[in-house]
C-alpha atoms as a PDB file:
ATOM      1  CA  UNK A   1     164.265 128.576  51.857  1.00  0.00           C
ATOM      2  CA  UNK A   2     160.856 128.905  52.734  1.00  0.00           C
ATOM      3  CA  UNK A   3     157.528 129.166  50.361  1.00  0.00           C
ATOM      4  CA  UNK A   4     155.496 129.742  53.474  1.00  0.00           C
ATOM      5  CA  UNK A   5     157.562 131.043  56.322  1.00  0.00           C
ATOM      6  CA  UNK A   6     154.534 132.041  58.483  1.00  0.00           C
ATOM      7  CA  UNK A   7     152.844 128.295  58.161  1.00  0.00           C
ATOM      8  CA  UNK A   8     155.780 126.653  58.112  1.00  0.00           C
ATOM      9  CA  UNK A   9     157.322 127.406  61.650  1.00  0.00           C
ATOM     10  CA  UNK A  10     153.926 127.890  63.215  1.00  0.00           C
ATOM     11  CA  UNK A  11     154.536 126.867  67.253  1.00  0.00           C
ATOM     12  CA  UNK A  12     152.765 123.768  67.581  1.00  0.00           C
ATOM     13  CA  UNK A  13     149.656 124.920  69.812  1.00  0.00           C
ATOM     14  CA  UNK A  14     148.816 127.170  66.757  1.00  0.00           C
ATOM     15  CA  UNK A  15     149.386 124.151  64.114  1.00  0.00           C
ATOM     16  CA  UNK A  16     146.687 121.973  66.760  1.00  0.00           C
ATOM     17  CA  UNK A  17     144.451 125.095  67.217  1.00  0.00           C
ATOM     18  CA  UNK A  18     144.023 125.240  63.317  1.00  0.00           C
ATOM     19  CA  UNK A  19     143.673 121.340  63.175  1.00  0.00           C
ATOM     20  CA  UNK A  20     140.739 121.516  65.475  1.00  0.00           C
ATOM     21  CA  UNK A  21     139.135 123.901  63.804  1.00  0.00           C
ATOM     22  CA  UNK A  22     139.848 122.573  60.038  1.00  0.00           C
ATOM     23  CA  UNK A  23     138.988 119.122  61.477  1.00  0.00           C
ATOM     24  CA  UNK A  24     135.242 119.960  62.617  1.00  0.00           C
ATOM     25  CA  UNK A  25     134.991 122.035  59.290  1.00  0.00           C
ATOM     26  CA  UNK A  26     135.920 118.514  57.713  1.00  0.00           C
ATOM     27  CA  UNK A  27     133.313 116.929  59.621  1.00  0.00           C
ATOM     28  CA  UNK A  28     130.369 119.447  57.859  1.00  0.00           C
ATOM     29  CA  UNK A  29     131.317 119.395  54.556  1.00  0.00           C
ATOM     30  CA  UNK A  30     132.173 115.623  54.949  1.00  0.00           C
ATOM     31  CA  UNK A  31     128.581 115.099  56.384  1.00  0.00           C
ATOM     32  CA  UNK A  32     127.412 116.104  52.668  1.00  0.00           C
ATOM     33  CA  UNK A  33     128.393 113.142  51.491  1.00  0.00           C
ATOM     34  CA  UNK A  34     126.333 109.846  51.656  1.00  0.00           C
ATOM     35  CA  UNK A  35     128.628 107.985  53.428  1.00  0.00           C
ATOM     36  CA  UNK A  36     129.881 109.999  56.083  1.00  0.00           C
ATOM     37  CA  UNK A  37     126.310 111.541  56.522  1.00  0.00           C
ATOM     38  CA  UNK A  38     125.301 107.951  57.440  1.00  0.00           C
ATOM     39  CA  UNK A  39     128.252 107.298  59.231  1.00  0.00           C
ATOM     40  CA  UNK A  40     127.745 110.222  61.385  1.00  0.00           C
ATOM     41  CA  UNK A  41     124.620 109.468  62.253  1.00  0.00           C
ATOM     42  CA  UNK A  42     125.476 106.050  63.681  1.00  0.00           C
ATOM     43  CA  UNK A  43     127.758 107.045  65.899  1.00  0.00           C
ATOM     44  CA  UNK A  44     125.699 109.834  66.781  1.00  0.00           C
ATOM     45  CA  UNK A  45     128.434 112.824  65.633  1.00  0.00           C
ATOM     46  CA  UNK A  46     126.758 115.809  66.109  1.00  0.00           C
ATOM     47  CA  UNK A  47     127.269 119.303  63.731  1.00  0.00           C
ATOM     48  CA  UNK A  48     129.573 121.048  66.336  1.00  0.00           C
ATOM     49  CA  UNK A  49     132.205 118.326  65.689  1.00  0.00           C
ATOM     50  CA  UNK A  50     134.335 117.315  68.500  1.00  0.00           C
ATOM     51  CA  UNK A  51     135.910 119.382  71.107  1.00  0.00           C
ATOM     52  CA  UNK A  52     139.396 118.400  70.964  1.00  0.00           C
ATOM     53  CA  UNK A  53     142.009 116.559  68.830  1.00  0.00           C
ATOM     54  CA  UNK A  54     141.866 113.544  71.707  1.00  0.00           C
ATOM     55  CA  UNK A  55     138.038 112.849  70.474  1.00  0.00           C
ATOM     56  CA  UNK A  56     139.239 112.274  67.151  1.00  0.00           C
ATOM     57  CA  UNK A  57     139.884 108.682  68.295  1.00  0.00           C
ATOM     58  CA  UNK A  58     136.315 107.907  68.814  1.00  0.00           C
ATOM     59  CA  UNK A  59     135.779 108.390  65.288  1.00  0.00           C
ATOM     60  CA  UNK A  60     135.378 104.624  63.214  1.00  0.00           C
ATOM     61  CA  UNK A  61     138.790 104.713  60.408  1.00  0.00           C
ATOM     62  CA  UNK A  62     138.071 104.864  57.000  1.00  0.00           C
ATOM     63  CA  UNK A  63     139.512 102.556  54.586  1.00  0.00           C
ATOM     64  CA  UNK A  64     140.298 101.562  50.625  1.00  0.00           C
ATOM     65  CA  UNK A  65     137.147  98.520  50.960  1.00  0.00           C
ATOM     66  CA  UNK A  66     135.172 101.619  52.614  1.00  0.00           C
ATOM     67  CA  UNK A  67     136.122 103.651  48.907  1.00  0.00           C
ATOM     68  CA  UNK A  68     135.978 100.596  46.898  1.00  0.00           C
ATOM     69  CA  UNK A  69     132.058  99.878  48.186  1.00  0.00           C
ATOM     70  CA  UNK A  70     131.186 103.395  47.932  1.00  0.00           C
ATOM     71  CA  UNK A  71     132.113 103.336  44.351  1.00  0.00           C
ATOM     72  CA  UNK A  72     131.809 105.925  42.816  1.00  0.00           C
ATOM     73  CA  UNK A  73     130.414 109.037  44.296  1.00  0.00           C
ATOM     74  CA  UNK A  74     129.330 107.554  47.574  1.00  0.00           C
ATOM     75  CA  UNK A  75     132.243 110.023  49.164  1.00  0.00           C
ATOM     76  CA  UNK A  76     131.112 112.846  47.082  1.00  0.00           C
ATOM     77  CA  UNK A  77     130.454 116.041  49.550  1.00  0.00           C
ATOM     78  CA  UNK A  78     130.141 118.836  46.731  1.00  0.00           C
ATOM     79  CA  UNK A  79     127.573 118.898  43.467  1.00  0.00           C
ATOM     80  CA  UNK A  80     128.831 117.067  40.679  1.00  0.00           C
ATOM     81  CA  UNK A  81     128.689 120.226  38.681  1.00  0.00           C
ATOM     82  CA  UNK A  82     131.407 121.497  41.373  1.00  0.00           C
ATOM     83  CA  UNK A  83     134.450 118.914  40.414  1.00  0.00           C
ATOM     84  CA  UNK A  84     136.780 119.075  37.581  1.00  0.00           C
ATOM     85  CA  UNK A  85     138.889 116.142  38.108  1.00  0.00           C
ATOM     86  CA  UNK A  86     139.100 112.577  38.902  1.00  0.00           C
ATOM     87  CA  UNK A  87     142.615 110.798  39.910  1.00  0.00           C
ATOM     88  CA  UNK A  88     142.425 106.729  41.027  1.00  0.00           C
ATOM     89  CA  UNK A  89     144.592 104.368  42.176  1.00  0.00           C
ATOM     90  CA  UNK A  90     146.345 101.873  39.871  1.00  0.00           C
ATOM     91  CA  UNK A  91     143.664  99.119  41.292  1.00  0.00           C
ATOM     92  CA  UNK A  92     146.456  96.344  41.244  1.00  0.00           C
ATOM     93  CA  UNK A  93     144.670  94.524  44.182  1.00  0.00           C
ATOM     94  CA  UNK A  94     141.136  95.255  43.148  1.00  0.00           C
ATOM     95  CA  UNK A  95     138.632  98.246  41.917  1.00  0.00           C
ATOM     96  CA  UNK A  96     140.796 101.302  41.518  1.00  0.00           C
ATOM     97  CA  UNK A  97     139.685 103.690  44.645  1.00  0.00           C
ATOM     98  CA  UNK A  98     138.595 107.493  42.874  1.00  0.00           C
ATOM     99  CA  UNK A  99     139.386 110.833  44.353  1.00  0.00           C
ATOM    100  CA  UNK A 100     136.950 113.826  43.236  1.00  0.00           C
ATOM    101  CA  UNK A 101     139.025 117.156  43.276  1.00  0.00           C
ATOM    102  CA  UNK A 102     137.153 121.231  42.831  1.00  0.00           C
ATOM    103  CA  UNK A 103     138.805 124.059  41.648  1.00  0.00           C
ATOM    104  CA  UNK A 104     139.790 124.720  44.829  1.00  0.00           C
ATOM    105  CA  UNK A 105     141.147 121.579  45.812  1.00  0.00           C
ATOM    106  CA  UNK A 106     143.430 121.339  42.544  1.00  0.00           C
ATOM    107  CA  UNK A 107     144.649 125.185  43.863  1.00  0.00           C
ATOM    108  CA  UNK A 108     145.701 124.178  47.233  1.00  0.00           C
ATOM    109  CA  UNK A 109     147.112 120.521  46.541  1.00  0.00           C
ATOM    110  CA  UNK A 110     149.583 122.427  44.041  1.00  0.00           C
ATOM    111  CA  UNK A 111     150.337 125.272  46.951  1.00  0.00           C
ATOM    112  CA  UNK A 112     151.377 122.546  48.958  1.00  0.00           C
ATOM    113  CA  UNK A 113     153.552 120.970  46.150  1.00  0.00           C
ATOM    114  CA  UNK A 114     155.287 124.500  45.830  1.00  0.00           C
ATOM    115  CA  UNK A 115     156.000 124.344  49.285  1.00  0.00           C
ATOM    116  CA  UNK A 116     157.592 120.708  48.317  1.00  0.00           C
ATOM    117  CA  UNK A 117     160.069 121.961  45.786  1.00  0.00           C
ATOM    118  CA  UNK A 118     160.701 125.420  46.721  1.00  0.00           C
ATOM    119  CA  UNK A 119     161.780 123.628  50.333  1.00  0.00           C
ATOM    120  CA  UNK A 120     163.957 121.681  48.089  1.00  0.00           C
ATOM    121  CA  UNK A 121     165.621 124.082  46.132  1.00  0.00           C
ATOM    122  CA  UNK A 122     163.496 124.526  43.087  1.00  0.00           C
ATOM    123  CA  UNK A 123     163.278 128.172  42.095  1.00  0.00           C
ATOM    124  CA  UNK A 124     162.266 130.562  39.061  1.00  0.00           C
ATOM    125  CA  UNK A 125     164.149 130.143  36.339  1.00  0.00           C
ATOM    126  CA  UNK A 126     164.829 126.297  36.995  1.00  0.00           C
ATOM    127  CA  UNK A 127     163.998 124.042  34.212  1.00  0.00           C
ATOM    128  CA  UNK A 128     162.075 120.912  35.104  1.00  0.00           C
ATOM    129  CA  UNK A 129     161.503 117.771  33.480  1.00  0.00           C
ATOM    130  CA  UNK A 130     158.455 115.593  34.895  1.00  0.00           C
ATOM    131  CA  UNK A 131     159.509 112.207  33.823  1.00  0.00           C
ATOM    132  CA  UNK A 132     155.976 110.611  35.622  1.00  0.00           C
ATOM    133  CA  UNK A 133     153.125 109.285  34.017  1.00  0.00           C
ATOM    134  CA  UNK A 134     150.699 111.765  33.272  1.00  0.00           C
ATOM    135  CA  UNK A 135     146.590 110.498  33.442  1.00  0.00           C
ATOM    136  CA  UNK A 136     144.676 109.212  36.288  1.00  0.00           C
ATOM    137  CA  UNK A 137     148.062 108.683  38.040  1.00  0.00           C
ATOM    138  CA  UNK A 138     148.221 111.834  40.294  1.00  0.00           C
ATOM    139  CA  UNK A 139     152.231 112.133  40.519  1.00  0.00           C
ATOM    140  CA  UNK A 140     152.658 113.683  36.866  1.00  0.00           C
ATOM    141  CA  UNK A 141     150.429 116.396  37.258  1.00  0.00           C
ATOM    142  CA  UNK A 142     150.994 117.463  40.799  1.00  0.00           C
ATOM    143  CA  UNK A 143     154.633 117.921  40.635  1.00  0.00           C
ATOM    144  CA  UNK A 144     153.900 120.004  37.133  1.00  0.00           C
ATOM    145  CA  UNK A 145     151.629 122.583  39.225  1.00  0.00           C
ATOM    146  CA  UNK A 146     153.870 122.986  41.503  1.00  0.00           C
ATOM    147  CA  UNK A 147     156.634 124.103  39.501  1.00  0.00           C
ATOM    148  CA  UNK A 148     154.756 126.676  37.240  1.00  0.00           C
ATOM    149  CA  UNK A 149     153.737 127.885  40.765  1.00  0.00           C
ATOM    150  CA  UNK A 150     157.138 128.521  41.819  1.00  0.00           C
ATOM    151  CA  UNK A 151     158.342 129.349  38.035  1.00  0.00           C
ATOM    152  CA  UNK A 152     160.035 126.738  36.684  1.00  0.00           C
ATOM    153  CA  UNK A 153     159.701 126.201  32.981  1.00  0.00           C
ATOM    154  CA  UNK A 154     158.373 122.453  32.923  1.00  0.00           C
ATOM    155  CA  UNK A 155     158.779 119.906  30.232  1.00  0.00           C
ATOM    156  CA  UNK A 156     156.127 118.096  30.736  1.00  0.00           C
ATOM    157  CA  UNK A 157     158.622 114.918  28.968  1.00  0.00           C
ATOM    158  CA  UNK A 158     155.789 111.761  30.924  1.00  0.00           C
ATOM    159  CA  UNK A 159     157.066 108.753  31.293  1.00  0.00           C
ATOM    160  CA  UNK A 160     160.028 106.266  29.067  1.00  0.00           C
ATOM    161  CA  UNK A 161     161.111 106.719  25.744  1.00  0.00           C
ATOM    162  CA  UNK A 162     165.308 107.107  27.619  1.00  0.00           C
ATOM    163  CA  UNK A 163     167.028 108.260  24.583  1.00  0.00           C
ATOM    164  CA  UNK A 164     164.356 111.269  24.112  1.00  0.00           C
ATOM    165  CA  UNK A 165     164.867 112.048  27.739  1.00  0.00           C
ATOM    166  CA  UNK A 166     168.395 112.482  27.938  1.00  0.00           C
ATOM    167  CA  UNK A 167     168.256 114.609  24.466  1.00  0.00           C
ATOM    168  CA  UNK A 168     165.713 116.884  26.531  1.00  0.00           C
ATOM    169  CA  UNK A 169     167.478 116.944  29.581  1.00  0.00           C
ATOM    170  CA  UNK A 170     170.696 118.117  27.243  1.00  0.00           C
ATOM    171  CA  UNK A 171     169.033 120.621  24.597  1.00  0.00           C
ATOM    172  CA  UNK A 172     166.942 121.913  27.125  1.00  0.00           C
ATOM    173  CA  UNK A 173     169.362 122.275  30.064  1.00  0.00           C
ATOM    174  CA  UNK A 174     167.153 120.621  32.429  1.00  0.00           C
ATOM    175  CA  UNK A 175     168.175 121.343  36.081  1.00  0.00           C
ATOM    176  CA  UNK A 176     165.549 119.450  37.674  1.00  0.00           C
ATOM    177  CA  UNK A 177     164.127 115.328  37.202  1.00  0.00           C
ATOM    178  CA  UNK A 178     160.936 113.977  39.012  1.00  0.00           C
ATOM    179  CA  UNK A 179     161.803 109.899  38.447  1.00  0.00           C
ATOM    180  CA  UNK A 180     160.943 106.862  39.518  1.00  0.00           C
ATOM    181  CA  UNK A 181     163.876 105.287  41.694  1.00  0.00           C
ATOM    182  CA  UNK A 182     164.423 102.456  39.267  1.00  0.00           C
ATOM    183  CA  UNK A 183     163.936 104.383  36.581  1.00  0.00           C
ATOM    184  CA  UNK A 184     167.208 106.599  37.551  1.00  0.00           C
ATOM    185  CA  UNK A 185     169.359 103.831  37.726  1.00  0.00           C
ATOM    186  CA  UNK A 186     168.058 102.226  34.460  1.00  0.00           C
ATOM    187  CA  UNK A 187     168.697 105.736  32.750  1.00  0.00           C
ATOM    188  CA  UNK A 188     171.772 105.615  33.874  1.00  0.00           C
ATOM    189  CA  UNK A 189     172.682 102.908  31.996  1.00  0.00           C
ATOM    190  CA  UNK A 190     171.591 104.293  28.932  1.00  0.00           C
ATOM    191  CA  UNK A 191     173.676 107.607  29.536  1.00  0.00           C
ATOM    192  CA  UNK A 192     177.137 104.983  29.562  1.00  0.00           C
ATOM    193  CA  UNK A 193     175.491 103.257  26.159  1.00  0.00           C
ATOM    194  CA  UNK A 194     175.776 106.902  24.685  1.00  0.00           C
ATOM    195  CA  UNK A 195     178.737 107.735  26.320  1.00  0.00           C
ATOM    196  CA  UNK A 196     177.127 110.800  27.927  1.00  0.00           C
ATOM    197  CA  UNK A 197     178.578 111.548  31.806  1.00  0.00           C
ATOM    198  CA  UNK A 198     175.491 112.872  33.282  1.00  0.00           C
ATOM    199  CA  UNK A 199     177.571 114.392  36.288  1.00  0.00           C
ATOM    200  CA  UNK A 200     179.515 116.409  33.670  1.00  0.00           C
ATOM    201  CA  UNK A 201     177.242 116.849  30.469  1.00  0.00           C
ATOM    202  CA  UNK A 202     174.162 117.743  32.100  1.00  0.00           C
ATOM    203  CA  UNK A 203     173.287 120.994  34.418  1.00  0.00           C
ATOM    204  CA  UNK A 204     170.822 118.513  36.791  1.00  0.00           C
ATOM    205  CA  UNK A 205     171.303 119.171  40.275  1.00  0.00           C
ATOM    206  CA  UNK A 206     168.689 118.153  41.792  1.00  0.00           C
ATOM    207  CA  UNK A 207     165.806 115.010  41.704  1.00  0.00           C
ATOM    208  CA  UNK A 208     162.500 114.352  43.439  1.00  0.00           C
ATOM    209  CA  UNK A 209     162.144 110.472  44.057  1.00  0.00           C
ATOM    210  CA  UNK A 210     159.281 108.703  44.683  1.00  0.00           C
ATOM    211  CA  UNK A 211     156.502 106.606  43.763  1.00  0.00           C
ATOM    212  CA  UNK A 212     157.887 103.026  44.968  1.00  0.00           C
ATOM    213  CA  UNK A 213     160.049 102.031  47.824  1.00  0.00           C
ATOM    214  CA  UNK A 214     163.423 102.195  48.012  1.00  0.00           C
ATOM    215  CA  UNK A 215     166.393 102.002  49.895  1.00  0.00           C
ATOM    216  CA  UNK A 216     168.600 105.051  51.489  1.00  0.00           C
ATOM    217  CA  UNK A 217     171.548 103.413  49.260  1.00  0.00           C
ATOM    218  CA  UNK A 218     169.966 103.489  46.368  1.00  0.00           C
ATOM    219  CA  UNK A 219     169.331 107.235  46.835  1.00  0.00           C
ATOM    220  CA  UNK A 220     172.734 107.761  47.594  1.00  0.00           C
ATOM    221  CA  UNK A 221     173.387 105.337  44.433  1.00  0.00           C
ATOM    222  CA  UNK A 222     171.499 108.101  41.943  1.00  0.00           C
ATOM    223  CA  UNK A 223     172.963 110.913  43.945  1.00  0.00           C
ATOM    224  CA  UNK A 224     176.184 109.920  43.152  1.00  0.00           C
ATOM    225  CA  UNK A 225     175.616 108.873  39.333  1.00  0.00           C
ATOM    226  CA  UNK A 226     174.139 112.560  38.576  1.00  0.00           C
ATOM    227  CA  UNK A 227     176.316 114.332  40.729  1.00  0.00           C
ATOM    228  CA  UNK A 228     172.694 115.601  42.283  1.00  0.00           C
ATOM    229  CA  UNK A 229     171.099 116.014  45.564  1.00  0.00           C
ATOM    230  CA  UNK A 230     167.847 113.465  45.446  1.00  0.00           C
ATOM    231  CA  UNK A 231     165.059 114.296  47.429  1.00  0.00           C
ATOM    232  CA  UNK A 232     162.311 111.601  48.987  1.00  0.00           C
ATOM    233  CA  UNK A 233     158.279 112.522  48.806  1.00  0.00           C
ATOM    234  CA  UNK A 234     155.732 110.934  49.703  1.00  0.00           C
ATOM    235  CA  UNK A 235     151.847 110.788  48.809  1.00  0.00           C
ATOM    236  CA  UNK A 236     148.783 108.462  48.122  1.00  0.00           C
ATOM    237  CA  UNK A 237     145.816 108.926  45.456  1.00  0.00           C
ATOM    238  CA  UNK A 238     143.462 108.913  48.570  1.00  0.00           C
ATOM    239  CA  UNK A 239     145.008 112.300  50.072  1.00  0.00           C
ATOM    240  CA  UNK A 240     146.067 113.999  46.370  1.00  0.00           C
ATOM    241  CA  UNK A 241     149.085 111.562  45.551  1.00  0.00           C
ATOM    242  CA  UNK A 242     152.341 113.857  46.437  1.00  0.00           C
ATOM    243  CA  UNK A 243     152.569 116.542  48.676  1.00  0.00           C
ATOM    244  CA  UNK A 244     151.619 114.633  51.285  1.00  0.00           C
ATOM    245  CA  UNK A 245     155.171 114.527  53.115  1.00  0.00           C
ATOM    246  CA  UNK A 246     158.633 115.683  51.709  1.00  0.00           C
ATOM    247  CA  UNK A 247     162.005 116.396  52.943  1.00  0.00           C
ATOM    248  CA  UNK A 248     164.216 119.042  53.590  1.00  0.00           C
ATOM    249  CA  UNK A 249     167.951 120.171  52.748  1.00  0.00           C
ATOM    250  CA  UNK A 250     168.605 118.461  56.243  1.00  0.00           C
ATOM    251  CA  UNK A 251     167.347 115.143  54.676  1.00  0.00           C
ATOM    252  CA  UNK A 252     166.642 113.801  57.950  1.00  0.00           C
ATOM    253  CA  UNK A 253     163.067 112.371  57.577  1.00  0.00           C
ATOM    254  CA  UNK A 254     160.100 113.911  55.400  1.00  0.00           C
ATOM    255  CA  UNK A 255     157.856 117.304  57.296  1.00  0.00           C
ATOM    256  CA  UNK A 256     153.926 116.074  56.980  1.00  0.00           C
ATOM    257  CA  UNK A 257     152.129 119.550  56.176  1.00  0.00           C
ATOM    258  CA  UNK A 258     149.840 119.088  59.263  1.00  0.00           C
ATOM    259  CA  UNK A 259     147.769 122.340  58.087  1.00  0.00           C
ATOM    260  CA  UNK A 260     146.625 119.985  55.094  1.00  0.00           C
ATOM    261  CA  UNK A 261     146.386 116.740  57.252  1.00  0.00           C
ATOM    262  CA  UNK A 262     146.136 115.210  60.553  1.00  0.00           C
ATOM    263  CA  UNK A 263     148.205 112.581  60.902  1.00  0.00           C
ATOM    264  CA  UNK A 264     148.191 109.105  63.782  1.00  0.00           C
ATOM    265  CA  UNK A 265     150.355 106.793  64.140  1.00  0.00           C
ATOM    266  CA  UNK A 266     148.532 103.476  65.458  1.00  0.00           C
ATOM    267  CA  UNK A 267     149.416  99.661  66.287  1.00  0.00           C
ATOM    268  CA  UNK A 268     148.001  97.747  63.206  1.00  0.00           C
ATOM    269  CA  UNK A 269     146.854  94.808  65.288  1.00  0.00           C
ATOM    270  CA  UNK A 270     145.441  97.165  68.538  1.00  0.00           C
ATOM    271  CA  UNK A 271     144.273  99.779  66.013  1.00  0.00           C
ATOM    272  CA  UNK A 272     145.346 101.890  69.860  1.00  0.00           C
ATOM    273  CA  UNK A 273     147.895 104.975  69.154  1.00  0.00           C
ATOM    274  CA  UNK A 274     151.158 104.271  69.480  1.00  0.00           C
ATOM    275  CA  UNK A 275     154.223 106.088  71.472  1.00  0.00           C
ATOM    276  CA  UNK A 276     155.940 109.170  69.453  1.00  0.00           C
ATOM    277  CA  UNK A 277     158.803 107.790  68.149  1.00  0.00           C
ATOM    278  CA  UNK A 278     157.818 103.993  67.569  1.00  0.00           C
ATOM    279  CA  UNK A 279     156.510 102.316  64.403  1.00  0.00           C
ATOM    280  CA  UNK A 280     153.019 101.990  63.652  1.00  0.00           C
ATOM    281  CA  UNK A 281     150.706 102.356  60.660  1.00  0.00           C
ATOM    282  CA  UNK A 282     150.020 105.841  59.261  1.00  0.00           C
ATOM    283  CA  UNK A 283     146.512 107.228  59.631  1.00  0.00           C
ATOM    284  CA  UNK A 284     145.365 110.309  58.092  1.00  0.00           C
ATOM    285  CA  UNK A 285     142.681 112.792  57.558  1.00  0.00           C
ATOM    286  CA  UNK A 286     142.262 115.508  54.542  1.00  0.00           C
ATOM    287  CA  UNK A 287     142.111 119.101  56.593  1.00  0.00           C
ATOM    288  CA  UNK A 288     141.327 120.982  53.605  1.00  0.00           C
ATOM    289  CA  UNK A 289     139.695 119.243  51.172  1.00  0.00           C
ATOM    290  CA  UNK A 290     136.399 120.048  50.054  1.00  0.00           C
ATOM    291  CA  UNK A 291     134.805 117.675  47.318  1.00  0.00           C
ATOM    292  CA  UNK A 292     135.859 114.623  48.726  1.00  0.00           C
ATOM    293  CA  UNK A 293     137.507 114.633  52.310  1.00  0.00           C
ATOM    294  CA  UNK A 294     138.908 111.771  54.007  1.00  0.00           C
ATOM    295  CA  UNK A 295     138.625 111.056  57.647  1.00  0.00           C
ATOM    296  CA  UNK A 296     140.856 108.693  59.208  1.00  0.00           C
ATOM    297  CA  UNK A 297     142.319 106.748  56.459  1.00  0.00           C
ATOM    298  CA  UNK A 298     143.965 103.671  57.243  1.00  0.00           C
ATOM    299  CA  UNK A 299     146.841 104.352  54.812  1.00  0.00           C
ATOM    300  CA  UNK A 300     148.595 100.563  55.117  1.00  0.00           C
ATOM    301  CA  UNK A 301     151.816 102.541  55.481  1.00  0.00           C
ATOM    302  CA  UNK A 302     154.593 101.823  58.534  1.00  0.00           C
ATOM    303  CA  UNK A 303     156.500 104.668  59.589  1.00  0.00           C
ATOM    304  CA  UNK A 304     156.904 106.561  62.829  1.00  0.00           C
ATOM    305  CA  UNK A 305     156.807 110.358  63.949  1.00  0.00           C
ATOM    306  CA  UNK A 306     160.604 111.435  64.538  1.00  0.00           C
ATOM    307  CA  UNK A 307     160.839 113.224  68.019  1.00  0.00           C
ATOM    308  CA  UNK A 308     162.553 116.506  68.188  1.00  0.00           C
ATOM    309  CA  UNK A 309     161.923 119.836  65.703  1.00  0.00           C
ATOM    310  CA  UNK A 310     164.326 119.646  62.839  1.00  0.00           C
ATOM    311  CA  UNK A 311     167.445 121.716  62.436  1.00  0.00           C
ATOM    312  CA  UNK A 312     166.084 123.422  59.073  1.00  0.00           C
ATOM    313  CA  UNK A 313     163.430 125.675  61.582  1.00  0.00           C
ATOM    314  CA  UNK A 314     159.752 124.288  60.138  1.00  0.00           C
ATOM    315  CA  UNK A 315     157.811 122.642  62.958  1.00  0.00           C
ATOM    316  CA  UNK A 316     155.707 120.371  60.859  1.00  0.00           C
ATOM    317  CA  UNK A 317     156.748 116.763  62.170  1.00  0.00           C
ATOM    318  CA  UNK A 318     158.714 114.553  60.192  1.00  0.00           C
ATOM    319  CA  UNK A 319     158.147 110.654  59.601  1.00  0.00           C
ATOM    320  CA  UNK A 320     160.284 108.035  58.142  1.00  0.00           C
ATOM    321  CA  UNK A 321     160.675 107.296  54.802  1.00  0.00           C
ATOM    322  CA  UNK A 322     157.791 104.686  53.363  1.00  0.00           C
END
């Protein structure tokens, strides 16, 4: 049930006494970087970093135009010798935003992706088929480290092409799909042109969804078409892509790893915190990235922290699906 039992029912005043110290550790490496060393030293942020989570409030957000005019190592804290990979955003609204990843970086973003699948159900000897775009999109590749981490055998099958997919998902006895929402329910359609039941001629059991918005019937819509149990994630290019938050068996809102990132909820309008429990837009900071971390990103996200510690036993707080 658990990939890391230890982290992932740490008591809170642990989880904030390792978010201090991973924060101010942010703060140093992120002070190698042109921008944040400037930024720093207008605001007059000094090496120790701050003394509690509360200060982290008095730090200015970051956001995409902050990326975009940075472009495109001017959030760079490591050597350029030191990164081996680049992922960007899609750019639909303007310059794509870039996200520098080390060795290290790629090692822990796919630890955390373990913890993803493993939490929902994935084990050795599963066989998965990535049916994401593989490139600078981050989703395809992610999901495919995490489950030769856990040891899955992967098909790396990308994205389209329906006819192939449902061939590999038969010869190969595929057990587990990472698709697009949309993409299930068009696939779908294409199993009932071939007169394949894809409840009863496939071994799938279970999906990880993601990657646009959708509704909690049209989950239970591709749940009930695959005779599967679908599972909602959650990530951005700016803090890896997925990984970021995922549920659980109990389905009941996705855990945020809050060892990887500190998460606020604010008023979009105030830009002031808002009350645990109520809506607000999603703010986050990278705890432990180290060639290009993130300090309060304005994520342009809505969702809410869920009160109360879920019944599956991990403490990380849960938010709303996005």
């Amino acid at each position: 049930m658990f990939w890391e039992k230890d982290v992932e029912t740490k008591d809170r005043g642990s989880i904030e006494a390792f978010q201090l110290s991973r924060f101010n550790e942010t703060v140093k490496i992120a002070r190698k970087s042109p921008y944040y060393h400037t930024l720093f030293l207008e605001i007059g942020l000094d090496s120790d970093g701050i003394e509690s989570l509360e200060s982290i409030k008095n730090i200015p957000f970051t956001t995409k135009d902050d990326l975009r005019e940075n472009w495109p190592y001017g959030l760079l804290a490591v050597p350029k010798d030191e990164v081996i990979r680049m992922h960007a955003s899609s750019g639909t609204t303007g310059r794509a935003t870039v996200v520098f990843h080390t060795a290290r970086d790629i090692q822990a973003w796919a630890n955390v992706l373990a913890r993803c699948v493993y939490m929902a159900g994935m084990r050795k000897g599963d066989v998965f088929q990535n049916m994401m775009s593989y490139g600078l999109f981050t989703g395809g590749l992610g999901f495919h480290y995490a489950a030769e981490k856990v040891g899955a055998l992967v098909i790396p099958a990308g994205a389209g092409n329906s006819k192939r997919q449902i061939q590999l998902m038969r010869d190969f006895e595929t057990t587990v799909i990472h698709i697009i929402p949309s993409y299930a329910l068009h696939l779908s359609r294409v199993f009932e042109e071939l007169n394949i039941d894809p409840r009863n001629d496939t071994k799938l059991r279970i999906a990880f969804i993601g990657a646009e918005p959708h509704s909690e019937k049209m989950r239970r819509k591709i749940e009930e078409i695959y005779g599967i149990k679908a599972f909602n994630s959650y990530g951005l290019s700016e803090m890896n892509g997925p990984g970021v938050s995922f549920e659980c068996p109990c389905q009941n809102g996705m855990h945020i790893w809050e060892d990887h990132y500190f998460v606020e909820i604010i008023d979009p309008n105030t830009l002031k915190p808002v009350p645990e429990g109520e809506e607000g837009e999603l703010v986050l900071t990278t705890l432990m990235r180290e060639g290009m971390p993130i300090i309060r990103y304005r994520t342009k996200d809505l969702t809410r922290i869920i009160p109360g510690q879920c019944a599956c036993g991990r403490t990380h707080r849960r938010i709303d699906r996005i």
